[in-house]
PDB file of N, CA and C in Angstrom:
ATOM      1  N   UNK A   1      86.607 -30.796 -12.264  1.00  0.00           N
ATOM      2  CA  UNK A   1      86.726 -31.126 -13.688  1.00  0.00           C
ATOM      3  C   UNK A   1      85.917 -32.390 -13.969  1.00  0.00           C
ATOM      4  N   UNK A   2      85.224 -32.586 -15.184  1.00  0.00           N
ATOM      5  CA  UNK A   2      84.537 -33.446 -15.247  1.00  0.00           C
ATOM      6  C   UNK A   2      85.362 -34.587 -15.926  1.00  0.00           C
ATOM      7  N   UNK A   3      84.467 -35.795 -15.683  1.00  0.00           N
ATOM      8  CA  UNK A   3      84.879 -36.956 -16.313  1.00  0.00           C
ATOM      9  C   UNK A   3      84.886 -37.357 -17.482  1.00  0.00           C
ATOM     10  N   UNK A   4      85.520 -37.641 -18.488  1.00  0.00           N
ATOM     11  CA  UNK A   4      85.040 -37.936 -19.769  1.00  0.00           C
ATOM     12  C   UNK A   4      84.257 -39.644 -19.572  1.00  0.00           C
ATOM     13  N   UNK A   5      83.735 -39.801 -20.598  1.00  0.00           N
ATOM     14  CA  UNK A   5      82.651 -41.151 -20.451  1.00  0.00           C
ATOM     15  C   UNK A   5      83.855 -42.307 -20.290  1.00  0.00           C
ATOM     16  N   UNK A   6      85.083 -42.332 -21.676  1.00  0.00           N
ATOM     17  CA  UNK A   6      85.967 -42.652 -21.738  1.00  0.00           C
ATOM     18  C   UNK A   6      86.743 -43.149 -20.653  1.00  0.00           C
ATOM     19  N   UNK A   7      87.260 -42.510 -19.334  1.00  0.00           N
ATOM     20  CA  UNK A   7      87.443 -42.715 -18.513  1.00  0.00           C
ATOM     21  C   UNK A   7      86.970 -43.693 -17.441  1.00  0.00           C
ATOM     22  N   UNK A   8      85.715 -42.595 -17.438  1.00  0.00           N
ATOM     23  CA  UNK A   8      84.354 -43.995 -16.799  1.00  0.00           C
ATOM     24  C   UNK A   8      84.605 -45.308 -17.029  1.00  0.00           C
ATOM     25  N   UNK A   9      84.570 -45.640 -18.373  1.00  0.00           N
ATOM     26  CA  UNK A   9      84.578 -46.531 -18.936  1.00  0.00           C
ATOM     27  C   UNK A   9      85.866 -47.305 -18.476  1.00  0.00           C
ATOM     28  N   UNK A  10      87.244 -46.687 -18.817  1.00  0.00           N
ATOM     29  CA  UNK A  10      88.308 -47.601 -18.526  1.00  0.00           C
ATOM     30  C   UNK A  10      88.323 -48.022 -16.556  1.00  0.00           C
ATOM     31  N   UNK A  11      87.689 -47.523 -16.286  1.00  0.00           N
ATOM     32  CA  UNK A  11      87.377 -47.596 -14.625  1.00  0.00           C
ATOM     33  C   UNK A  11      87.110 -48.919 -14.632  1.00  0.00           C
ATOM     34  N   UNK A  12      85.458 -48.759 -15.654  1.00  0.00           N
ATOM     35  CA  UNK A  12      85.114 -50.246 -15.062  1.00  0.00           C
ATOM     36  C   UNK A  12      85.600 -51.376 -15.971  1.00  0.00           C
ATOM     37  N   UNK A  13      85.836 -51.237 -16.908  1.00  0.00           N
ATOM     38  CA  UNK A  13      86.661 -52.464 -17.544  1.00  0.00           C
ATOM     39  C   UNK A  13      87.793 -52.743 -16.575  1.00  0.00           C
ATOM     40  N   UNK A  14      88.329 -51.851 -16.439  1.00  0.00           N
ATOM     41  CA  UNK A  14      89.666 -52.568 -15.020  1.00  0.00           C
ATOM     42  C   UNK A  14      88.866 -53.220 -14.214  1.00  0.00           C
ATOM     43  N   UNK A  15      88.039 -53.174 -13.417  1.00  0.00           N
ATOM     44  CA  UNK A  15      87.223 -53.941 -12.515  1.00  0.00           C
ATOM     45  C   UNK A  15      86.653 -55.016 -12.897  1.00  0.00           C
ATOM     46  N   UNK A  16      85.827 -55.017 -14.187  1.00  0.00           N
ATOM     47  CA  UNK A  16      84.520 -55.808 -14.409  1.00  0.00           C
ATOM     48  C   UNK A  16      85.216 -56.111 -15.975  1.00  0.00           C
ATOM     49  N   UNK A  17      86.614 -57.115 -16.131  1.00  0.00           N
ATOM     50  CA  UNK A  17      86.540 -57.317 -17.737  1.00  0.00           C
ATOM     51  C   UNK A  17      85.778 -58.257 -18.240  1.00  0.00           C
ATOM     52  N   UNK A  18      85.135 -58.253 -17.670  1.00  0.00           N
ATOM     53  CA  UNK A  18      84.054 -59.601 -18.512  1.00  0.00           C
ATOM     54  C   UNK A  18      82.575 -58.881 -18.597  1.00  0.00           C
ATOM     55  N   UNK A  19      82.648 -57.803 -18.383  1.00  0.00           N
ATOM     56  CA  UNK A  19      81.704 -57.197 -18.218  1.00  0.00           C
ATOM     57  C   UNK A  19      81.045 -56.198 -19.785  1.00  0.00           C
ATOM     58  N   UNK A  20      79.556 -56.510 -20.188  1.00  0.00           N
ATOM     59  CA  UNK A  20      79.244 -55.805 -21.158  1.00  0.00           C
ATOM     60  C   UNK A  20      78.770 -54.329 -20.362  1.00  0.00           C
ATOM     61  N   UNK A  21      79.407 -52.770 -21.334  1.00  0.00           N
ATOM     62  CA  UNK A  21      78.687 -51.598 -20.500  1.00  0.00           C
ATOM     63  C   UNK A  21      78.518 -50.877 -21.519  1.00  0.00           C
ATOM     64  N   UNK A  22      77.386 -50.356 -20.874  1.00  0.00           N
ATOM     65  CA  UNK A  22      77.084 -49.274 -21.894  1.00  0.00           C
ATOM     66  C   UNK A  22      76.939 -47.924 -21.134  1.00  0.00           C
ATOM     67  N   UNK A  23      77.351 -46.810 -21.489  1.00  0.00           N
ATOM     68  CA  UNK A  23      77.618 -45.403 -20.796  1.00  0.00           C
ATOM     69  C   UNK A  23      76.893 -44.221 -21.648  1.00  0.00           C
ATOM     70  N   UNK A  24      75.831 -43.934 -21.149  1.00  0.00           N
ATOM     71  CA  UNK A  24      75.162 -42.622 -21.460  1.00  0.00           C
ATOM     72  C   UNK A  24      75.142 -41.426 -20.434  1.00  0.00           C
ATOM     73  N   UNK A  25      76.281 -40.198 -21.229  1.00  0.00           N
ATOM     74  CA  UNK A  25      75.761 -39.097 -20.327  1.00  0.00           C
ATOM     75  C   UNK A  25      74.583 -38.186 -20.549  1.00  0.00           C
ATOM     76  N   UNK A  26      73.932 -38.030 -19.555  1.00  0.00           N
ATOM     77  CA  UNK A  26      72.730 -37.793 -19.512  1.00  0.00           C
ATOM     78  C   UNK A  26      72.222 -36.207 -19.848  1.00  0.00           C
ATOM     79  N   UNK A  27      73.341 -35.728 -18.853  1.00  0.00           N
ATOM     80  CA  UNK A  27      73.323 -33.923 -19.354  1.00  0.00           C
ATOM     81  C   UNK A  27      74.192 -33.445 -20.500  1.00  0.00           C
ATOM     82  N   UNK A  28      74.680 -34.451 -21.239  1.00  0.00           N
ATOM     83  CA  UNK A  28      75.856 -33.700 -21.996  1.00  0.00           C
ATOM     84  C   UNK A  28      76.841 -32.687 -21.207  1.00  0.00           C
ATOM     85  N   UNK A  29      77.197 -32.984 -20.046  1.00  0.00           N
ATOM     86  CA  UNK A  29      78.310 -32.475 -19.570  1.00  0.00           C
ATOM     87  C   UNK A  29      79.147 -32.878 -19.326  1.00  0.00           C
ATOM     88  N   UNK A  30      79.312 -34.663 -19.036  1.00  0.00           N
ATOM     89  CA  UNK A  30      80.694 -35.285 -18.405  1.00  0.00           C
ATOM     90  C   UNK A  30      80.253 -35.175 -16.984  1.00  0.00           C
ATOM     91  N   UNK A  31      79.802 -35.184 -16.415  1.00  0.00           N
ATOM     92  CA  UNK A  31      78.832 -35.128 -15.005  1.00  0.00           C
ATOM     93  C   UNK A  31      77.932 -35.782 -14.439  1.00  0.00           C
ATOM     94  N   UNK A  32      76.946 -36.116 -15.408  1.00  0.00           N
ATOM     95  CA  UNK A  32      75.955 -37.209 -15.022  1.00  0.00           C
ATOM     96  C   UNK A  32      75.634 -38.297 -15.772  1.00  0.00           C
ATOM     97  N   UNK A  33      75.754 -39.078 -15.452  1.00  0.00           N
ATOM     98  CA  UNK A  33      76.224 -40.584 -16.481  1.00  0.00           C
ATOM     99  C   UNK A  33      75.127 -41.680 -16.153  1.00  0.00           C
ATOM    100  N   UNK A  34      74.820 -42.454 -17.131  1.00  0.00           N
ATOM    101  CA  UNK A  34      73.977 -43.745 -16.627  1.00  0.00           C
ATOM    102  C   UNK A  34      75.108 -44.917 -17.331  1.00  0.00           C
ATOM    103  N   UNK A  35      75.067 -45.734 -16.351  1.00  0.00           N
ATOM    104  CA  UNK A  35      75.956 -46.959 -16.840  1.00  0.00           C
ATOM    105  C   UNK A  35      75.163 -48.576 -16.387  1.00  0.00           C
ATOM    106  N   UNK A  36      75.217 -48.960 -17.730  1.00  0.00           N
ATOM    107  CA  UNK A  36      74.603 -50.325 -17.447  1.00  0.00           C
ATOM    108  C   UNK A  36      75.748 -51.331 -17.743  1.00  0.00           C
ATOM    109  N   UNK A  37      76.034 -52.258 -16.133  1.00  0.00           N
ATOM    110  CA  UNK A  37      77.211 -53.313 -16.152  1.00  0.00           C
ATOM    111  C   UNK A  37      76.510 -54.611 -16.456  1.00  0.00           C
ATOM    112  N   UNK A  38      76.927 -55.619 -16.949  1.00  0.00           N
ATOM    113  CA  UNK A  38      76.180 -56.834 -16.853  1.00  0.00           C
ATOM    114  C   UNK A  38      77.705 -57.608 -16.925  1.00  0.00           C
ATOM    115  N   UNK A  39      78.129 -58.290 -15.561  1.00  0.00           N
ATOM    116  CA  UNK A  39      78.943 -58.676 -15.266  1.00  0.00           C
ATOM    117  C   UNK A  39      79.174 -60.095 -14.585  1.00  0.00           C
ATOM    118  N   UNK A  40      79.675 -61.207 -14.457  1.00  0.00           N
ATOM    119  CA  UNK A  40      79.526 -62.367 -13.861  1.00  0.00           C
ATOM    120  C   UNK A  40      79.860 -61.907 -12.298  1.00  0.00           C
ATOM    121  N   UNK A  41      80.450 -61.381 -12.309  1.00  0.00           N
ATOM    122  CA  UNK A  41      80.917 -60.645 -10.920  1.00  0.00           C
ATOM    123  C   UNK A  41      79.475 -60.123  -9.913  1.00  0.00           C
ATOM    124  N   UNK A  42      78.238 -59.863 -10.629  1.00  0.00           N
ATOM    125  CA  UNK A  42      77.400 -59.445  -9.624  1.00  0.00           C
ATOM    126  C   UNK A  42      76.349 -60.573  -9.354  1.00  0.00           C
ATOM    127  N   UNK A  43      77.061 -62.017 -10.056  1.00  0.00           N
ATOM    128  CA  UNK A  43      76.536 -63.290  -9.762  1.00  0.00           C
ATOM    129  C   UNK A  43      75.998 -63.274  -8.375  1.00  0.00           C
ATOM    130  N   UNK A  44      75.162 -63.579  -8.293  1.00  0.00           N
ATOM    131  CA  UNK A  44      73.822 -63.925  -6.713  1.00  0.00           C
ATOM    132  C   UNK A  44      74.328 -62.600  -5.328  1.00  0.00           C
ATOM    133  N   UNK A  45      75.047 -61.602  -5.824  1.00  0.00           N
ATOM    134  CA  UNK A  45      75.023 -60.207  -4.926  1.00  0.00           C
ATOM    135  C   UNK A  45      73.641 -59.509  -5.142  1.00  0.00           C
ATOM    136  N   UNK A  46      73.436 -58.696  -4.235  1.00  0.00           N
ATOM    137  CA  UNK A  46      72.003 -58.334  -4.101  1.00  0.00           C
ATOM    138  C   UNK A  46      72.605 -56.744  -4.649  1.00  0.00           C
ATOM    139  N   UNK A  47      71.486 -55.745  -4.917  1.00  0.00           N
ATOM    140  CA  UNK A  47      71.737 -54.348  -6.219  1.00  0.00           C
ATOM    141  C   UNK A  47      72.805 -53.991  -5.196  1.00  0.00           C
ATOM    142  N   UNK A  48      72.422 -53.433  -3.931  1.00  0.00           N
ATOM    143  CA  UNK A  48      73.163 -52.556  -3.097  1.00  0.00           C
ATOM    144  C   UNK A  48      75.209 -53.087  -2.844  1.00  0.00           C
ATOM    145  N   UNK A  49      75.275 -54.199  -3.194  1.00  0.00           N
ATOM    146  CA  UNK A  49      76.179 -54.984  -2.832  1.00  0.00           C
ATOM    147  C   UNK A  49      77.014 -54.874  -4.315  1.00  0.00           C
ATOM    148  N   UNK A  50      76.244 -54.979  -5.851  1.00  0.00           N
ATOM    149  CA  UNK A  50      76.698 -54.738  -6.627  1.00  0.00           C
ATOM    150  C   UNK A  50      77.054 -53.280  -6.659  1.00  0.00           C
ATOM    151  N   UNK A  51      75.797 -52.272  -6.343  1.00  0.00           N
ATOM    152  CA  UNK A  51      76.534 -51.207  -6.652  1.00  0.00           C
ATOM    153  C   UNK A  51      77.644 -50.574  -6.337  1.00  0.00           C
ATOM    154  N   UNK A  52      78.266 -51.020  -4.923  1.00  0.00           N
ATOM    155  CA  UNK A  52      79.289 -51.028  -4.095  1.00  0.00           C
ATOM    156  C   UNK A  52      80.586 -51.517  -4.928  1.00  0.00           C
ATOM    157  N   UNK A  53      80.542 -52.205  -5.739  1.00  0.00           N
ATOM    158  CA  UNK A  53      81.200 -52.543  -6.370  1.00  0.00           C
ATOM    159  C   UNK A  53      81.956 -52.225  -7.123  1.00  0.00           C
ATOM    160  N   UNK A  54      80.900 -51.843  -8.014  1.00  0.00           N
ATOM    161  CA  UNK A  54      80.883 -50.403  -8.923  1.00  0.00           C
ATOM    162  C   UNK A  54      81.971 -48.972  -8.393  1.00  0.00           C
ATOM    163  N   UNK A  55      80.936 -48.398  -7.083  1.00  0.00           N
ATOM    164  CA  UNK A  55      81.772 -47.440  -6.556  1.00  0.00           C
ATOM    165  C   UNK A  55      83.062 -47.522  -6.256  1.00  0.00           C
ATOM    166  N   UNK A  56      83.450 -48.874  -5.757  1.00  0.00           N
ATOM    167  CA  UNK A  56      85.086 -49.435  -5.536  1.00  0.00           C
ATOM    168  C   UNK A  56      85.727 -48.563  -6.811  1.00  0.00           C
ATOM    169  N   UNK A  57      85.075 -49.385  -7.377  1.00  0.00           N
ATOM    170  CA  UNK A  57      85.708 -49.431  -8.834  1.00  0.00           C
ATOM    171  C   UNK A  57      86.472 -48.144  -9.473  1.00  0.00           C
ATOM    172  N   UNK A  58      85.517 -47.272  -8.741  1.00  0.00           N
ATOM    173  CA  UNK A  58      85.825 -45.526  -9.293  1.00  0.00           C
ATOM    174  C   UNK A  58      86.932 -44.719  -8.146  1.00  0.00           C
ATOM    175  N   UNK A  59      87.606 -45.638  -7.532  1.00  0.00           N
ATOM    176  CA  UNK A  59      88.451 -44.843  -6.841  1.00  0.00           C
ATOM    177  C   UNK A  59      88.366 -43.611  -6.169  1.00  0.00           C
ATOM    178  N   UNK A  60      87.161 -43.589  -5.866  1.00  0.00           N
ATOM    179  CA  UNK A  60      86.699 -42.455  -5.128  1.00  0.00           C
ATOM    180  C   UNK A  60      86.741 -40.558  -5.855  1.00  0.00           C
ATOM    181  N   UNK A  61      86.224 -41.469  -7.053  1.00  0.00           N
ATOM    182  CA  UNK A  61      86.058 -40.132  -7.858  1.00  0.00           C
ATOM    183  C   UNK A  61      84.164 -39.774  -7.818  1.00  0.00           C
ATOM    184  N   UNK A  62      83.398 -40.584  -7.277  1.00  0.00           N
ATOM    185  CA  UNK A  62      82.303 -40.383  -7.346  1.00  0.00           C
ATOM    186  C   UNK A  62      82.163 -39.074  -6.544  1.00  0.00           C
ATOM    187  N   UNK A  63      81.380 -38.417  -6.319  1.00  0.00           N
ATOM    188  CA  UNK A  63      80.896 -37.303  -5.790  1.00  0.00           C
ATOM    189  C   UNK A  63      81.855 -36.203  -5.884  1.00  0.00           C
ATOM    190  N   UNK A  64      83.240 -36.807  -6.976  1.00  0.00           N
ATOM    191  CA  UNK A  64      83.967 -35.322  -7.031  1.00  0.00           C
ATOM    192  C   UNK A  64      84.242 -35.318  -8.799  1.00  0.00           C
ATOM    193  N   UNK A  65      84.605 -36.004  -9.565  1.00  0.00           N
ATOM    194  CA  UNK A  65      84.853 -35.866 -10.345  1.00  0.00           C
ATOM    195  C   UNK A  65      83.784 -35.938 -11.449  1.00  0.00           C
ATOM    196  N   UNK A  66      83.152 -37.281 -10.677  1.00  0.00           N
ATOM    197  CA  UNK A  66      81.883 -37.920 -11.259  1.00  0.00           C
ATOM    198  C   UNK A  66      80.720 -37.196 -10.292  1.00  0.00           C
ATOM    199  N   UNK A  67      79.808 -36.834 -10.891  1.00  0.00           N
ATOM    200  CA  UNK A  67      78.736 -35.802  -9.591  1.00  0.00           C
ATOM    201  C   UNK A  67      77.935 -36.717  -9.253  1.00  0.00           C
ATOM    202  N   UNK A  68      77.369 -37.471 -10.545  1.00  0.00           N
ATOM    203  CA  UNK A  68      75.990 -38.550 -10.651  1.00  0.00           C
ATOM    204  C   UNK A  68      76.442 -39.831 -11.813  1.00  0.00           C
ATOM    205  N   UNK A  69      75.759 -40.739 -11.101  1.00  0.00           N
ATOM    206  CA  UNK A  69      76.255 -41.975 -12.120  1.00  0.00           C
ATOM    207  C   UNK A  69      74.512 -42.869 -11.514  1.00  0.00           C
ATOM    208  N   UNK A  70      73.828 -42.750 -12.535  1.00  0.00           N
ATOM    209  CA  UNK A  70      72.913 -43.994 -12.300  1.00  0.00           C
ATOM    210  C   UNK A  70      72.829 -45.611 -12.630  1.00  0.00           C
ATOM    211  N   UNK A  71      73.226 -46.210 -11.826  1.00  0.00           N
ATOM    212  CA  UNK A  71      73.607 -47.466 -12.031  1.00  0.00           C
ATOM    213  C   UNK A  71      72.540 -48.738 -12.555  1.00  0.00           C
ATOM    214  N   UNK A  72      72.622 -49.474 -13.508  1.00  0.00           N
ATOM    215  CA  UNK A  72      71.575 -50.395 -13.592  1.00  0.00           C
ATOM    216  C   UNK A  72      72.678 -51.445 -14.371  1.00  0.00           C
ATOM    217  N   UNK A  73      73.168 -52.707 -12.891  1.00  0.00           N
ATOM    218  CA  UNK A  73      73.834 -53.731 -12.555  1.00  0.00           C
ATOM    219  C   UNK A  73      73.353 -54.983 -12.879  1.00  0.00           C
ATOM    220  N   UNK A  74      73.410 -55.747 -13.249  1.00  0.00           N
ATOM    221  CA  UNK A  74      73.084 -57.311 -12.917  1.00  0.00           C
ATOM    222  C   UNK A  74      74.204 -58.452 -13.548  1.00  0.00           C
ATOM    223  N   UNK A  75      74.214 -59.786 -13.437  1.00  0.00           N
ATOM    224  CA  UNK A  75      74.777 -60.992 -13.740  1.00  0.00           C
ATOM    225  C   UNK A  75      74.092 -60.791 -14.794  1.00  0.00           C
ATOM    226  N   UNK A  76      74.675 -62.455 -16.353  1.00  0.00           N
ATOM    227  CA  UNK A  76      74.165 -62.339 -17.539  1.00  0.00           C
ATOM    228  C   UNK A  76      73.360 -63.482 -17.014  1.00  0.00           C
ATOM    229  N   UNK A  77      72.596 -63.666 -17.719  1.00  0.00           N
ATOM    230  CA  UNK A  77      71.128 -64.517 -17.596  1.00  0.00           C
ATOM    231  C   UNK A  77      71.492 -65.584 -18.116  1.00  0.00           C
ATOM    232  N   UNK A  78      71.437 -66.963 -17.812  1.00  0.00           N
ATOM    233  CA  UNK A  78      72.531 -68.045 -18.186  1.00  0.00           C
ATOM    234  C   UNK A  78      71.425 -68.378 -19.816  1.00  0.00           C
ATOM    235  N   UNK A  79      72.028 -68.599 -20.536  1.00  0.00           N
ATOM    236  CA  UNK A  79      71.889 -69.574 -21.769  1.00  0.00           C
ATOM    237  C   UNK A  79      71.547 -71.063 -21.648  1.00  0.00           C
ATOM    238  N   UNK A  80      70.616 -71.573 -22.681  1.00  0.00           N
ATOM    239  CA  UNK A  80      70.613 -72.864 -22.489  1.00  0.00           C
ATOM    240  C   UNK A  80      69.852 -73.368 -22.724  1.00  0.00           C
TER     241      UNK A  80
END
């Protein structure tokens, strides 16, 4: 069964609340998703380390509930 975006979404707000995201599914199915986190949390972690993060995050619904999720992670860019 697929994921609604909705869901997705409350995933990573539990994880990442400081986090701005934006969630596009890609096929219009609930299946393949692009999600962009920009989170203080992926402060000086390198992509692979953030994306891990991410995956935590999904409780191990990736590769079953969720098929595809393309990730594009980073810290906010300081102000000033």
């Amino acid at each position: 069964m697929p994921m609604p975006a909705e869901t997705l979404r409350a995933y990573l707000t539990a994880a990442f609340p400081d986090a701005e995201i934006a969630i596009d599914d890609l096929a219009g199915d609930g299946d393949h998703y692009r999600a962009r986190i920009v989170s203080n949390a992926f402060a000086g972690l390198p992509r692979v380390k953030q994306h891990q993060l991410v995956y935590a995050a999904l409780k191990g619904h990736m590769g079953g509930a969720l098929h595809a999720l393309a990730l594009e992670t980073s810290a906010p860019t300081p102000t000033g």
